[in-house]
N, C-alpha and C. Protein backbone atom coordinates (compact mmCIF):
# COMPACT_ATOMS: atom_id res chain seq x y z
N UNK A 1 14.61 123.33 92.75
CA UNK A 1 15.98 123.83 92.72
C UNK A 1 16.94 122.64 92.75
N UNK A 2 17.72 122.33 91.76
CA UNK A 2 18.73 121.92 91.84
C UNK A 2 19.93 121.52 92.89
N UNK A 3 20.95 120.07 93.54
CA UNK A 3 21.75 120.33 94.04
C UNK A 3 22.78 121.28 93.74
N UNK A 4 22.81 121.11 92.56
CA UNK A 4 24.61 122.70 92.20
C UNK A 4 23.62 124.23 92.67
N UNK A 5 21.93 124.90 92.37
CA UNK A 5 21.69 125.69 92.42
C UNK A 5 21.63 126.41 94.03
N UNK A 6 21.70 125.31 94.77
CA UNK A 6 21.34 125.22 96.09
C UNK A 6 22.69 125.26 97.10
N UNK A 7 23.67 124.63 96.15
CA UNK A 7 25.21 125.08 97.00
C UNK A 7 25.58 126.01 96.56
N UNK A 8 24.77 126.62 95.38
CA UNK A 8 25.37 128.18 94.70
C UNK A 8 24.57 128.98 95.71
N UNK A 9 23.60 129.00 95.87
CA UNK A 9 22.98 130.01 96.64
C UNK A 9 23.55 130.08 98.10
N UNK A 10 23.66 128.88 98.89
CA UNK A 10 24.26 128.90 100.02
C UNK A 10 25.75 129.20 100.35
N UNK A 11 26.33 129.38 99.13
CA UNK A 11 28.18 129.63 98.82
C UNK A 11 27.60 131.58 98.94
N UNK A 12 26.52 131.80 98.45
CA UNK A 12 26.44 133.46 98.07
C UNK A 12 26.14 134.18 99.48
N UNK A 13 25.16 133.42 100.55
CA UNK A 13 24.88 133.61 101.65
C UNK A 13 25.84 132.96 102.82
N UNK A 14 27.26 132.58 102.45
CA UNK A 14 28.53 132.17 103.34
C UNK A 14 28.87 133.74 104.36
N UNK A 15 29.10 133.02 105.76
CA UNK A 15 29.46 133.99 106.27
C UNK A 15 30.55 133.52 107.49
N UNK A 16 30.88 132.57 107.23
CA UNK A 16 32.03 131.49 108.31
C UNK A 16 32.67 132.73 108.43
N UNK A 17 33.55 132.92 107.71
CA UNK A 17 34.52 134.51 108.40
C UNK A 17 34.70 136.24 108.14
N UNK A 18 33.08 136.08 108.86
CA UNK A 18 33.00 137.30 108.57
C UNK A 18 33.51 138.82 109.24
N UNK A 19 33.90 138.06 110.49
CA UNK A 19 34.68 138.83 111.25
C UNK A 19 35.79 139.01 111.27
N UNK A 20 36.75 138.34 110.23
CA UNK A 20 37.66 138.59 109.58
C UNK A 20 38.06 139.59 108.77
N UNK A 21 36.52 140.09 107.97
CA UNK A 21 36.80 140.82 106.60
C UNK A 21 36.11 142.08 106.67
N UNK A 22 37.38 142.48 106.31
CA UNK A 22 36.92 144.74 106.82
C UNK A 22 35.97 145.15 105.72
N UNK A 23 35.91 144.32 104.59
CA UNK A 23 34.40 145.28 103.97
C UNK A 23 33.62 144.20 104.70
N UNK A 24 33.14 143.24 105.06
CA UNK A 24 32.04 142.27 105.15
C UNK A 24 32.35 140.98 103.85
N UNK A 25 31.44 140.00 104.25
CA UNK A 25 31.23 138.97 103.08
C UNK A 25 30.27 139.30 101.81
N UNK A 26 31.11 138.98 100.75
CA UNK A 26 30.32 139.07 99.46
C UNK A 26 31.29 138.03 98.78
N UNK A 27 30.56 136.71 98.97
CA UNK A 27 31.09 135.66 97.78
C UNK A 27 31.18 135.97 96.60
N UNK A 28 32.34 136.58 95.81
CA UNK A 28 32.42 136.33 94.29
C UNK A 28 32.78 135.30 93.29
N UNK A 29 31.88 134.61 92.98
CA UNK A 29 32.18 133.29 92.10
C UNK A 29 31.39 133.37 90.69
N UNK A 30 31.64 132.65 89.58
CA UNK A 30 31.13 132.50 88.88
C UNK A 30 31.27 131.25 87.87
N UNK A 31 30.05 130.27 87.99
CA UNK A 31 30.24 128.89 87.45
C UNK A 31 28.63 128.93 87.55
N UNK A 32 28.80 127.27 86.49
CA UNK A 32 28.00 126.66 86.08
C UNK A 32 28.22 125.15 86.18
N UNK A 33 27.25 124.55 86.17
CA UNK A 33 27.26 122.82 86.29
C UNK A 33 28.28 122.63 84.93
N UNK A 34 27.88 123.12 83.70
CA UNK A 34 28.20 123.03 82.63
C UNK A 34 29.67 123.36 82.61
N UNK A 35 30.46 124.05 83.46
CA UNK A 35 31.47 125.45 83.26
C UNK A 35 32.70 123.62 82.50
N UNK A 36 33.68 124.28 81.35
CA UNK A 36 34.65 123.25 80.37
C UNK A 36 35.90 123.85 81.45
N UNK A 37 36.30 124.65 81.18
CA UNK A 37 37.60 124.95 82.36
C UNK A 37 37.10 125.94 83.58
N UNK A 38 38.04 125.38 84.53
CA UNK A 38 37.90 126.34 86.23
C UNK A 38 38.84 127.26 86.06
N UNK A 39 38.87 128.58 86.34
CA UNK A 39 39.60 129.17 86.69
C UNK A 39 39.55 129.48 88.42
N UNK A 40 40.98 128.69 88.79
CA UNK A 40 41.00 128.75 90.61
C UNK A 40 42.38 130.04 90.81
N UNK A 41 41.65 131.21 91.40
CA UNK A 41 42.66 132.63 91.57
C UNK A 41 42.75 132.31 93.38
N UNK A 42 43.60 133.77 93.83
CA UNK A 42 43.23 133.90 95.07
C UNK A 42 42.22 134.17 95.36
N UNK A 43 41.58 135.48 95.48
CA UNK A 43 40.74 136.16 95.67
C UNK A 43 40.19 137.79 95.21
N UNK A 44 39.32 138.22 95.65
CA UNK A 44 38.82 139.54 94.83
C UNK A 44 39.46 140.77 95.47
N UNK A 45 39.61 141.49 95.06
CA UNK A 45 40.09 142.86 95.29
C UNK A 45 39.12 143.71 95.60
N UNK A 46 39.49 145.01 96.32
CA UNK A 46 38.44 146.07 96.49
C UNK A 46 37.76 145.84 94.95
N UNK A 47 37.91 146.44 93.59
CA UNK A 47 37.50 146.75 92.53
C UNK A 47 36.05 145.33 92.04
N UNK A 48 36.74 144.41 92.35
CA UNK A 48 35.96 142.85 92.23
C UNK A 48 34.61 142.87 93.31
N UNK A 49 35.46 143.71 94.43
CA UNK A 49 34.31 143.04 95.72
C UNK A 49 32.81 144.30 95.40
N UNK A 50 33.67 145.14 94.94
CA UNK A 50 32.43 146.28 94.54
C UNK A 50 31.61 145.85 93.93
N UNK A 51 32.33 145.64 92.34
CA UNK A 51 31.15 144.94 91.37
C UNK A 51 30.45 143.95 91.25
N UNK A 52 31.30 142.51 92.11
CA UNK A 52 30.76 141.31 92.23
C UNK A 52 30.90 140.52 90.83
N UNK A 53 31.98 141.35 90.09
CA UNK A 53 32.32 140.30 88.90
C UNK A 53 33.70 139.91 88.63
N UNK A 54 33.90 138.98 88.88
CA UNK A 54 35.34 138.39 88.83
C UNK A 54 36.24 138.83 87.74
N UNK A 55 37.47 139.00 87.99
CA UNK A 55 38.84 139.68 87.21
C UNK A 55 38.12 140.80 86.46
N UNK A 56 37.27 141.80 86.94
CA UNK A 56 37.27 142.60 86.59
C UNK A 56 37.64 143.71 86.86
N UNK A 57 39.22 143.65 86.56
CA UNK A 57 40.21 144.46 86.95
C UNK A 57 41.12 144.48 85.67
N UNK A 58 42.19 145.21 86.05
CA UNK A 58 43.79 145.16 85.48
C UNK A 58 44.19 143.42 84.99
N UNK A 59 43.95 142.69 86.38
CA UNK A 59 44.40 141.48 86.24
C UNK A 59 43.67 140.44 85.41
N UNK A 60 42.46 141.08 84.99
CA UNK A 60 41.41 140.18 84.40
C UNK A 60 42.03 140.54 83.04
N UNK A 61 41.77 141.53 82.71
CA UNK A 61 42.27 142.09 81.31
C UNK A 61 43.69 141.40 80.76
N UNK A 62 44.46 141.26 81.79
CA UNK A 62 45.49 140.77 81.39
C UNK A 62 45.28 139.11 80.95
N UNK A 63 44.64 138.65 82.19
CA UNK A 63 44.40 137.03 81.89
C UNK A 63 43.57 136.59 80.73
N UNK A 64 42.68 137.62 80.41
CA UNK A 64 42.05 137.39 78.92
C UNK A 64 43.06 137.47 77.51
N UNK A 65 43.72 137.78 77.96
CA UNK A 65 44.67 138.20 76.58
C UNK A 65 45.61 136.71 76.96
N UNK A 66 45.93 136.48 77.88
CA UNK A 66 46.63 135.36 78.23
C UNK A 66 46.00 134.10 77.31
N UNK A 67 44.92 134.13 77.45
CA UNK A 67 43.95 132.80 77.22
C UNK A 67 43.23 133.38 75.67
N UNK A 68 43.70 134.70 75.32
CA UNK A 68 43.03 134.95 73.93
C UNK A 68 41.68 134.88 73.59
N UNK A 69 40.85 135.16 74.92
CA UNK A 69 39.39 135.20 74.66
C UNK A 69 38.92 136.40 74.86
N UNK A 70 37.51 136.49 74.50
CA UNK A 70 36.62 137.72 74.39
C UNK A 70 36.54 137.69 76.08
N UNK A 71 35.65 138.70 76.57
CA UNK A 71 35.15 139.45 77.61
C UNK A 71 34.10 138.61 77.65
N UNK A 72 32.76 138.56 76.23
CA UNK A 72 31.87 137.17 76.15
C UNK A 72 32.20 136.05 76.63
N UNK A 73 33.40 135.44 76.14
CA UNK A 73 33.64 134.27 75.86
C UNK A 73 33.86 133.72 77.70
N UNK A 74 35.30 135.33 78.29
CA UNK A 74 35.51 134.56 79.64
C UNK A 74 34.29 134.81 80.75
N UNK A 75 33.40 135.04 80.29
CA UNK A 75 32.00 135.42 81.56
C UNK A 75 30.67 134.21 80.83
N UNK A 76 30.97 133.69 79.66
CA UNK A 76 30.47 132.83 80.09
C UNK A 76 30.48 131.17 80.21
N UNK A 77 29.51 131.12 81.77
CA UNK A 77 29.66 130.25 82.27
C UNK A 77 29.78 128.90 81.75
N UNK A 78 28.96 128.66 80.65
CA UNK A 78 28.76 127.16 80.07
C UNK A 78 30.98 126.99 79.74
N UNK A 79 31.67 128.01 79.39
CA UNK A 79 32.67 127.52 79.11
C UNK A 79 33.84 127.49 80.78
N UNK A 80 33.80 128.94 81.04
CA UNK A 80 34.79 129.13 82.14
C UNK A 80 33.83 129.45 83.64
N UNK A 81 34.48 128.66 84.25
CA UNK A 81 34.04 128.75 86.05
C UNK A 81 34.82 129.65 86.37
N UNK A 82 34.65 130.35 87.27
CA UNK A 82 35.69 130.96 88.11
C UNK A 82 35.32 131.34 89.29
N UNK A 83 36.09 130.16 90.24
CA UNK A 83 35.96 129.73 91.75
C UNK A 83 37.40 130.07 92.32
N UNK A 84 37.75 131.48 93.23
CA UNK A 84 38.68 131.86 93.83
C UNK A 84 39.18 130.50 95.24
N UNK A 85 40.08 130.96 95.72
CA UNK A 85 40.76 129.93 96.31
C UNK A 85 40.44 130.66 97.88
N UNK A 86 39.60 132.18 97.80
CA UNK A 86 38.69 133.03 98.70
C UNK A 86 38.02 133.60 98.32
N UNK A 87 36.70 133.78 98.54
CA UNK A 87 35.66 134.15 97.52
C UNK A 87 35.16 135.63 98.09
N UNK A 88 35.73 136.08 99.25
CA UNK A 88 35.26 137.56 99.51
C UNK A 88 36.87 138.53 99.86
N UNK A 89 36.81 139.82 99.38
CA UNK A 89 37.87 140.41 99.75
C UNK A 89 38.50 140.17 101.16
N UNK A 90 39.86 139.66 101.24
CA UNK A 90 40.51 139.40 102.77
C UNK A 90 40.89 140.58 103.67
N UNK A 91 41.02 141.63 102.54
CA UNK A 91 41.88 143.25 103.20
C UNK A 91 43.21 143.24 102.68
N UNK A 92 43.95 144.49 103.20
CA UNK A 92 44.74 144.88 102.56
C UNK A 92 46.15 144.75 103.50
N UNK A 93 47.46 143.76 103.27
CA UNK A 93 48.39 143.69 103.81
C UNK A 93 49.56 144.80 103.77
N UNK A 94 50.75 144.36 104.36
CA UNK A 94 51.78 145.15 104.09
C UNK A 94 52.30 145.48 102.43
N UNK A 95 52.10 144.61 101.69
CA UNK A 95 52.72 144.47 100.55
C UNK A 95 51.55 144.11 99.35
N UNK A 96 50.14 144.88 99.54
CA UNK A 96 49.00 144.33 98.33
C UNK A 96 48.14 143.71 99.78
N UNK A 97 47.19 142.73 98.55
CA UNK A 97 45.70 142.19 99.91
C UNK A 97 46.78 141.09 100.59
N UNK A 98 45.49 140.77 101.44
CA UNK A 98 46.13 139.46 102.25
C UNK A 98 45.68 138.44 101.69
N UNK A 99 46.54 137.21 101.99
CA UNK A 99 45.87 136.03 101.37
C UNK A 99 44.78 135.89 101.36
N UNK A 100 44.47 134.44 100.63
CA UNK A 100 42.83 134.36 100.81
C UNK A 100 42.46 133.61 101.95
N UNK A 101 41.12 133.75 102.70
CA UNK A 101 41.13 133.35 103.71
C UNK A 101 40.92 131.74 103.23
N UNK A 102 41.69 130.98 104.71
CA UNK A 102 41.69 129.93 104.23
C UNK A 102 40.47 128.65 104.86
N UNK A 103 39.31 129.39 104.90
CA UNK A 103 38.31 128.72 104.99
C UNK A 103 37.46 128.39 104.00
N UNK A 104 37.11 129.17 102.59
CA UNK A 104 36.89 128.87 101.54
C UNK A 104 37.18 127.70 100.79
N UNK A 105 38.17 127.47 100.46
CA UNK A 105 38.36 126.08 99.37
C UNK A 105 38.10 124.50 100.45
N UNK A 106 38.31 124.41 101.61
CA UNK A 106 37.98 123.20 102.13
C UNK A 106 36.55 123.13 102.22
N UNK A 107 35.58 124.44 102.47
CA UNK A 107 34.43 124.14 103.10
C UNK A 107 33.44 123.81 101.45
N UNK A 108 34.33 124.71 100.01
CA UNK A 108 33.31 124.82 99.10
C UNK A 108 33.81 124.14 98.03
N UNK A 109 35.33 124.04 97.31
CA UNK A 109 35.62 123.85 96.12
C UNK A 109 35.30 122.30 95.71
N UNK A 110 35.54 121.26 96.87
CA UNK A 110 35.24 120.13 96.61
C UNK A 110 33.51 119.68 96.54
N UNK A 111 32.83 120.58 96.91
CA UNK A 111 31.15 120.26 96.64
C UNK A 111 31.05 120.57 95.17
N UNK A 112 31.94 121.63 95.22
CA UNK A 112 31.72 122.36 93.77
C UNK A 112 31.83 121.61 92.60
N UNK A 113 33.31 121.14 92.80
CA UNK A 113 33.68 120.25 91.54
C UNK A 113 33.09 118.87 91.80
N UNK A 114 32.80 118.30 92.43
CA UNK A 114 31.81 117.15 92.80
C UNK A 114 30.57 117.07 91.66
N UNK A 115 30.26 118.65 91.37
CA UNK A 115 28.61 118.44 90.78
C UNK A 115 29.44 119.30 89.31
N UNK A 116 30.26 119.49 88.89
CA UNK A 116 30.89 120.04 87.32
C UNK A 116 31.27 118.86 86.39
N UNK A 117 30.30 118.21 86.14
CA UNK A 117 30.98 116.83 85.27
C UNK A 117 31.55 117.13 84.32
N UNK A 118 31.79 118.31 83.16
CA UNK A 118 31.79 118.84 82.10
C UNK A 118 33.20 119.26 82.23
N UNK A 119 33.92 119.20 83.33
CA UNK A 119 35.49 120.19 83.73
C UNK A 119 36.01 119.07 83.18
N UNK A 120 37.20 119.91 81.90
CA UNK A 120 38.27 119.59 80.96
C UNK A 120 39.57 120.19 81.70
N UNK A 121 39.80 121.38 82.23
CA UNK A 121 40.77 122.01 82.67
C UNK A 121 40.57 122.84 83.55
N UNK A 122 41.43 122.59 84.57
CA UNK A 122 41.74 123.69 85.75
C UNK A 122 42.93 124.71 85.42
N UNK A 123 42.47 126.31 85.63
CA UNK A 123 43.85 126.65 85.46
C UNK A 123 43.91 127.10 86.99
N UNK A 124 45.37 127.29 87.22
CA UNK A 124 45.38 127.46 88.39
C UNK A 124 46.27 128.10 88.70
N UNK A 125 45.51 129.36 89.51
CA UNK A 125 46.55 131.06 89.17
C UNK A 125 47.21 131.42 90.63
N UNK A 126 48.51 131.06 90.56
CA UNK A 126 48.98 131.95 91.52
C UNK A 126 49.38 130.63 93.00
N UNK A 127 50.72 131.08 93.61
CA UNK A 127 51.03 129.85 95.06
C UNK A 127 49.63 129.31 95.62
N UNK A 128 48.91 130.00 95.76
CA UNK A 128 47.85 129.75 96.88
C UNK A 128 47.36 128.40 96.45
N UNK A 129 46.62 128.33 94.83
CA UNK A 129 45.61 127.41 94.00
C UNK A 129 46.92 126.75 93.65
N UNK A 130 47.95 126.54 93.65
CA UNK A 130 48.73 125.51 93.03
C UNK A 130 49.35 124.66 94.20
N UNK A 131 49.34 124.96 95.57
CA UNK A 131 49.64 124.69 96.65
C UNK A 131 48.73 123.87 97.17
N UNK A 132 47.63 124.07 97.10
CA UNK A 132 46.01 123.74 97.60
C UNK A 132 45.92 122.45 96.30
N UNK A 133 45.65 122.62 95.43
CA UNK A 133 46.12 121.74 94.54
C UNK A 133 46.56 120.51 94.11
N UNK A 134 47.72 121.11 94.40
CA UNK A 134 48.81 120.32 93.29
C UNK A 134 49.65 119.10 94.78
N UNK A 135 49.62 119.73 96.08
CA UNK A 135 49.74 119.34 97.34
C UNK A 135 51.53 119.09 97.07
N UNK A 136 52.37 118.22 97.10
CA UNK A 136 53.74 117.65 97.31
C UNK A 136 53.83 117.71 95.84
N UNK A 137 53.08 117.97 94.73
CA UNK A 137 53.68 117.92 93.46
C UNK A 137 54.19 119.32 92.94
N UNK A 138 53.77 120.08 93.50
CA UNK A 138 54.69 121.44 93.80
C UNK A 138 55.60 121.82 93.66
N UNK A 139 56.27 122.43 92.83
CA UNK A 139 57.54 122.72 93.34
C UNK A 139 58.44 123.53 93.89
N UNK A 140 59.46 124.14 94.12
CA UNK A 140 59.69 124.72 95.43
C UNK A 140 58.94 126.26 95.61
N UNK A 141 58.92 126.77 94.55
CA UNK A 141 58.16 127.95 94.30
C UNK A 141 57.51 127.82 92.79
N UNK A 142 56.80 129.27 92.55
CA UNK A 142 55.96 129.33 91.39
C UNK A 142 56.60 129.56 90.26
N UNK A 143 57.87 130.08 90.54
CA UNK A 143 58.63 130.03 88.81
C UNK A 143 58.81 128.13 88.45
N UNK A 144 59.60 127.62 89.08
CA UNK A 144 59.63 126.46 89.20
C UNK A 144 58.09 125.25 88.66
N UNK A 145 57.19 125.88 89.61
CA UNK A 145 56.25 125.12 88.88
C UNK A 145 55.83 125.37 87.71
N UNK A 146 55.60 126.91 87.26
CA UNK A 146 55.03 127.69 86.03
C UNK A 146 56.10 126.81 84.92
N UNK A 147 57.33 126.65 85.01
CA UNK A 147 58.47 126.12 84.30
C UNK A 147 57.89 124.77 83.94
N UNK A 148 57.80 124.07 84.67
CA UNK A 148 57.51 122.40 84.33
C UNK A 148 55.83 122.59 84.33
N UNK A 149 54.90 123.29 83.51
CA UNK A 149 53.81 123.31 83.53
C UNK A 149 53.42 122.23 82.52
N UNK A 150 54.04 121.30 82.26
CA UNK A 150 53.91 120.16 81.04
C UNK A 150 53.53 118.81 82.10
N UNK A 151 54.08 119.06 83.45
CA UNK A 151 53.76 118.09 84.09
C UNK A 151 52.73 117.54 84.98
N UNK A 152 52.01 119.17 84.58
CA UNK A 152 50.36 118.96 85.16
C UNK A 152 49.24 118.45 84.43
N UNK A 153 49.79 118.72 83.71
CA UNK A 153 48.86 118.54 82.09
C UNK A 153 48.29 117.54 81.88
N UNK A 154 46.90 116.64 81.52
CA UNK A 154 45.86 117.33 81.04
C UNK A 154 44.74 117.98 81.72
N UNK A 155 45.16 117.93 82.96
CA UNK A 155 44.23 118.27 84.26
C UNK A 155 44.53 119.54 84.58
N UNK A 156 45.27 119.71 85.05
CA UNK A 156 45.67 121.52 85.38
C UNK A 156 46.87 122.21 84.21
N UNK A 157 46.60 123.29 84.59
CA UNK A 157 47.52 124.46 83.63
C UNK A 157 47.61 125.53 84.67
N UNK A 158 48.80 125.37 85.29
CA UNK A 158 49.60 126.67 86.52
C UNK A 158 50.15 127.41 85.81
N UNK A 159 49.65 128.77 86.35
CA UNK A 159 50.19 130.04 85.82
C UNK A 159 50.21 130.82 86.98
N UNK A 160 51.20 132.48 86.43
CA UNK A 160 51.30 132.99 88.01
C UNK A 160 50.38 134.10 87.99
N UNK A 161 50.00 134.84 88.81
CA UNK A 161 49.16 135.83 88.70
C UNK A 161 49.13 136.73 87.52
N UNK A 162 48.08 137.34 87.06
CA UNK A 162 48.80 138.02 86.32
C UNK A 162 48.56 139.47 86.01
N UNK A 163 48.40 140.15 87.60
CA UNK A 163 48.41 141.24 88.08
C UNK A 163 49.72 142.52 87.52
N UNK A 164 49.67 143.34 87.39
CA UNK A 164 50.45 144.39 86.60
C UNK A 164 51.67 144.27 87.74
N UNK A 165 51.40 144.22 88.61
CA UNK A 165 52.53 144.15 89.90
C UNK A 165 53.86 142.56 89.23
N UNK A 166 53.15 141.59 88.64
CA UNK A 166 54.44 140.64 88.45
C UNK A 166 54.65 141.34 87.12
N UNK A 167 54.69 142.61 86.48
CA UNK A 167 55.31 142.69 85.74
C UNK A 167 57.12 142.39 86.02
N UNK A 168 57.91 142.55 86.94
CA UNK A 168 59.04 142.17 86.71
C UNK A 168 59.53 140.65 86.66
N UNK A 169 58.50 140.18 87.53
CA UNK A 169 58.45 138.91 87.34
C UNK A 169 58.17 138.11 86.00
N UNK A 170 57.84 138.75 85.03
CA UNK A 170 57.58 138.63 83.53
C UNK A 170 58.67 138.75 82.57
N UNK A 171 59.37 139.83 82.71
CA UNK A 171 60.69 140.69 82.29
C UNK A 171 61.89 139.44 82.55
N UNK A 172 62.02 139.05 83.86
CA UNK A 172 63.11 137.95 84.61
C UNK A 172 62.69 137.10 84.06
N UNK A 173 61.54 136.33 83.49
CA UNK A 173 60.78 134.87 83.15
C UNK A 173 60.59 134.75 81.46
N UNK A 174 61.21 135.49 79.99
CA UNK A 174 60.87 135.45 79.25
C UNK A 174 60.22 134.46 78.52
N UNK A 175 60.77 133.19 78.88
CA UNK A 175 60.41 132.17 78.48
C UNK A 175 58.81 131.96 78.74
N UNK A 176 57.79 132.56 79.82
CA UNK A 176 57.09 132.17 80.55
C UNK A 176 56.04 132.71 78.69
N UNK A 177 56.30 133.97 78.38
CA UNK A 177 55.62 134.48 76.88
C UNK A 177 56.06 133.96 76.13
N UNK A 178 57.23 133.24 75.47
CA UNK A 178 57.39 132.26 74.45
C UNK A 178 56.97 131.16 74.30
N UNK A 179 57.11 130.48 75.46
CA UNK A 179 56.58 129.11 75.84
C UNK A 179 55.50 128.50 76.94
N UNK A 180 54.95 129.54 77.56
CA UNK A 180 53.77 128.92 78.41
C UNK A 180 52.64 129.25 77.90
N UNK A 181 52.56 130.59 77.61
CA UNK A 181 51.45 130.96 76.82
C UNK A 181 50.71 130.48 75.49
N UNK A 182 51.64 130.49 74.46
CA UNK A 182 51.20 129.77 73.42
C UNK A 182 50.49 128.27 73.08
N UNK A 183 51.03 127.45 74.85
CA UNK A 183 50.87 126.50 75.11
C UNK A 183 49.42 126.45 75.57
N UNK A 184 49.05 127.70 76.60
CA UNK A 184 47.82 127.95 77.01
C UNK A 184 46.55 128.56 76.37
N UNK A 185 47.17 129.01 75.60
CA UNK A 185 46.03 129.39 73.89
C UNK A 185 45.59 128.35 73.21
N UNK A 186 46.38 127.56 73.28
CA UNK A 186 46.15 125.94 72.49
C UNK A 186 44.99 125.28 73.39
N UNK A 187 45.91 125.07 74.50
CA UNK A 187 45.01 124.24 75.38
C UNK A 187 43.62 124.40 75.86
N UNK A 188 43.21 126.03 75.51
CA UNK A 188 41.76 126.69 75.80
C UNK A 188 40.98 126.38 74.94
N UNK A 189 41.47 126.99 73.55
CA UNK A 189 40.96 127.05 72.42
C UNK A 189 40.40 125.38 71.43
N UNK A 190 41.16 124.72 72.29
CA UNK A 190 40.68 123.20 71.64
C UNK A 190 39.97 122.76 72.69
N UNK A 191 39.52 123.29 73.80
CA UNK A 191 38.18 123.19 74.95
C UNK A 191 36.99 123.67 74.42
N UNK A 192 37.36 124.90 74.18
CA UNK A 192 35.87 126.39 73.97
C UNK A 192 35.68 126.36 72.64
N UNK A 193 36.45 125.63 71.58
CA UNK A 193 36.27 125.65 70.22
C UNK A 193 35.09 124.74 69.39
């Protein structure tokens, strides 16, 4: 067995906070040594934690159309990783889930990307992964950063969630479909091409 097969298996059998999480732990990740771009989200939802397959939701559907790929294309691994910023459902807050717990990305993401020699691009969805991140290069919030997304570039590509819930946040941001997107079709498609 492999070092990457051996921190994959031990990332699947994680249970640091499990007394935290009202269904229990179920790491949802999906990568490969090989994986060309990361996709870094918050975390899984009831619908995710059921199936155990990442953005397979509303929000997945949406982010595929974002990035203009097949259902094939974003599951597999040799092209896209997808390592949450919490890898088991957190529960459900006042306003949607709760963050992701924040024991995940210190204890796993840096072993992770340590052994991905093949990573061309991080995208990186949502405050949590652009915060964790991007650290003081941030800017004051996520419209702000999503705006100057030219200045992450060629290493990361910040985008904001893209859950049916920011639909107004979409509506207020037109620019974000004229000009971030088209930018992010490019930038995939000359990876996975």
């Amino acid at each position: 067995m492999s070092n990457f097969e051996d921190l994959l298996k031990r990332i699947s059998r994680c249970t640091v906070c499990e007394e935290h999480l009202p269904l229990g732990p179920r790491p949802v990740i999906s990568v490969s040594r090989n994986s060309k771009i990361l996709i870094v989200g918050q975390a899984p939802g009831t619908k995710v934690h059921t199936s155990g397959i990442p953005w397979n939701d509303q929000s997945g559907k949406n982010l595929r159309s974002w990035l203009g790929v097949t259902d094939e294309q974003f599951y597999d691994t040799e092209l896209f990783g997808i390592v949450p910023m919490g890898f088991c459902y957190p529960g459900k807050g006042k306003s949607g889930d709760l963050p992701p717990r924040k024991e995940c990305a210190p204890l796993w993401h840096e072993a992770l990307l340590n052994q991905m020699p093949q990573l061309e691009l991080t995208l990186l969805i949502g405050t949590y992964a652009q915060n964790y991140y991007l650290k003081k290069s941030a800017k004051k919030n996520l419209t702000e950063t999503v705006l100057h997304f030219h200045e992450y570039l060629p290493e990361h590509f910040v985008l904001p969630h893209p859950s049916p819930r920011n639909a107004i946040w979409m509506k207020k941001n037109p620019w974000f479909e004229l000009e971030v997107l088209p930018s992010l079709k490019k930038a995939v498609h000359s990876i996975i091409s």
